[in-house]
Protein backbone atom coordinates (compact mmCIF):
# COMPACT_ATOMS: atom_id res chain seq x y z
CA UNK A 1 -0.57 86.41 -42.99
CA UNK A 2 -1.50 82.83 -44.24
CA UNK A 3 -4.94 81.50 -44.39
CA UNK A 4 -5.47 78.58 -42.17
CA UNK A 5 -9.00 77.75 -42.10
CA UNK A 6 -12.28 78.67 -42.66
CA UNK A 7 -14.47 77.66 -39.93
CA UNK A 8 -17.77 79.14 -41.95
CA UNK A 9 -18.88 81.02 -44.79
CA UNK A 10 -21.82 81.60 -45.76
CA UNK A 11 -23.37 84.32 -48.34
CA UNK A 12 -27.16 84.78 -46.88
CA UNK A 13 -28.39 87.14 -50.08
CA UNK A 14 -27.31 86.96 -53.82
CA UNK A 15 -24.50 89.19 -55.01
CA UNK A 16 -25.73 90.96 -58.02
CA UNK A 17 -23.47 93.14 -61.11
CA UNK A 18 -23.75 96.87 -60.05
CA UNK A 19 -24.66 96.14 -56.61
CA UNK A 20 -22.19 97.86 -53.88
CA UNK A 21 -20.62 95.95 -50.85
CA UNK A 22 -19.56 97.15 -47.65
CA UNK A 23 -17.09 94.71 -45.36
CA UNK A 24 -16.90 94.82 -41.65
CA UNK A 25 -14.25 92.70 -40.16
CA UNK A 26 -13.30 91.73 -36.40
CA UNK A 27 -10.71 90.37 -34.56
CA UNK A 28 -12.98 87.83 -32.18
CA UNK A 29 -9.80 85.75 -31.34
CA UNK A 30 -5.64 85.58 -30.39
CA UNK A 31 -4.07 82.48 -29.63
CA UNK A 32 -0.50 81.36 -30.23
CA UNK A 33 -0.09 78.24 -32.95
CA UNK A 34 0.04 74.68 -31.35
CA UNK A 35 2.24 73.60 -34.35
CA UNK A 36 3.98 76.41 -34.74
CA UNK A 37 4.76 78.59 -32.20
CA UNK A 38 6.80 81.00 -33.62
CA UNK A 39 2.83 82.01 -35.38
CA UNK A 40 -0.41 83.31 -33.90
CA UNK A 41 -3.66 82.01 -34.92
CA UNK A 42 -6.03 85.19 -35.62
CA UNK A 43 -9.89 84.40 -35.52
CA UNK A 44 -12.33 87.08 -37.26
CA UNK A 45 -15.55 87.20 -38.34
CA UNK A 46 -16.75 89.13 -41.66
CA UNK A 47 -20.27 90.50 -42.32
CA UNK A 48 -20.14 91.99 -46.15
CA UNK A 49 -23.38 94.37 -46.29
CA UNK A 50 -24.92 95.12 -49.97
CA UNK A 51 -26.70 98.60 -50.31
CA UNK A 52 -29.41 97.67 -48.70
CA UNK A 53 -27.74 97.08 -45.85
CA UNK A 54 -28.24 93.94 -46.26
CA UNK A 55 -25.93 91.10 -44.99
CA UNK A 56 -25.14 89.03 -48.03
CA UNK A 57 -21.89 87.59 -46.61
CA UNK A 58 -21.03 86.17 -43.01
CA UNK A 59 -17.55 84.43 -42.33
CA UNK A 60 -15.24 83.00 -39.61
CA UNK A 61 -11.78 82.78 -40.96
CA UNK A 62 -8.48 81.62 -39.11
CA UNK A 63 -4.97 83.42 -40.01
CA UNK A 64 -1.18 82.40 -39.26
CA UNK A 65 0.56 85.22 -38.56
CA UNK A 66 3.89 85.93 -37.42
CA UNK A 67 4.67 86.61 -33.71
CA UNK A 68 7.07 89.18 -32.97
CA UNK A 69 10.45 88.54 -30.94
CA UNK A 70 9.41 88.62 -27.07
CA UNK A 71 12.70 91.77 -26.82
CA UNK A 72 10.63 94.18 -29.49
CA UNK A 73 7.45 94.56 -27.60
């Protein structure tokens, strides 16, 4: 996968040494590349939690990814 855009992130709490992080991710979108469309643009959002439970990181990132052949689905 290739990066392709951040679209926000934002870290909501400071990130201390010894602190520990959880990361959630999701898939929130799918959409075949405009430019290329031989790739996929994947959308997620990330929520990184501290041990608190505290969200300390929230992000929207785009990927390129590869498509597969249309004969090996």
């Amino acid at each position: 996968m290739i990066g392709a855009g951040v679209d926000e992130m934002r870290w909501t709490e400071p990130v201390r040494p010894g602190d520990t992080l959880r990361t959630e991710i999701q898939v929130v979108g799918v959409r075949i590349s405009r430019s290329r469309p031989d790739y996929g643009v994947v959308t997620t959002t990330t929520h990184c939690y501290n041990q608190n439970n505290k969200i300390v990181l929230r992000a929207t990132v785009n990927f390129l990814a590869p498509r597969r052949s249309e004969d090996t689905r």
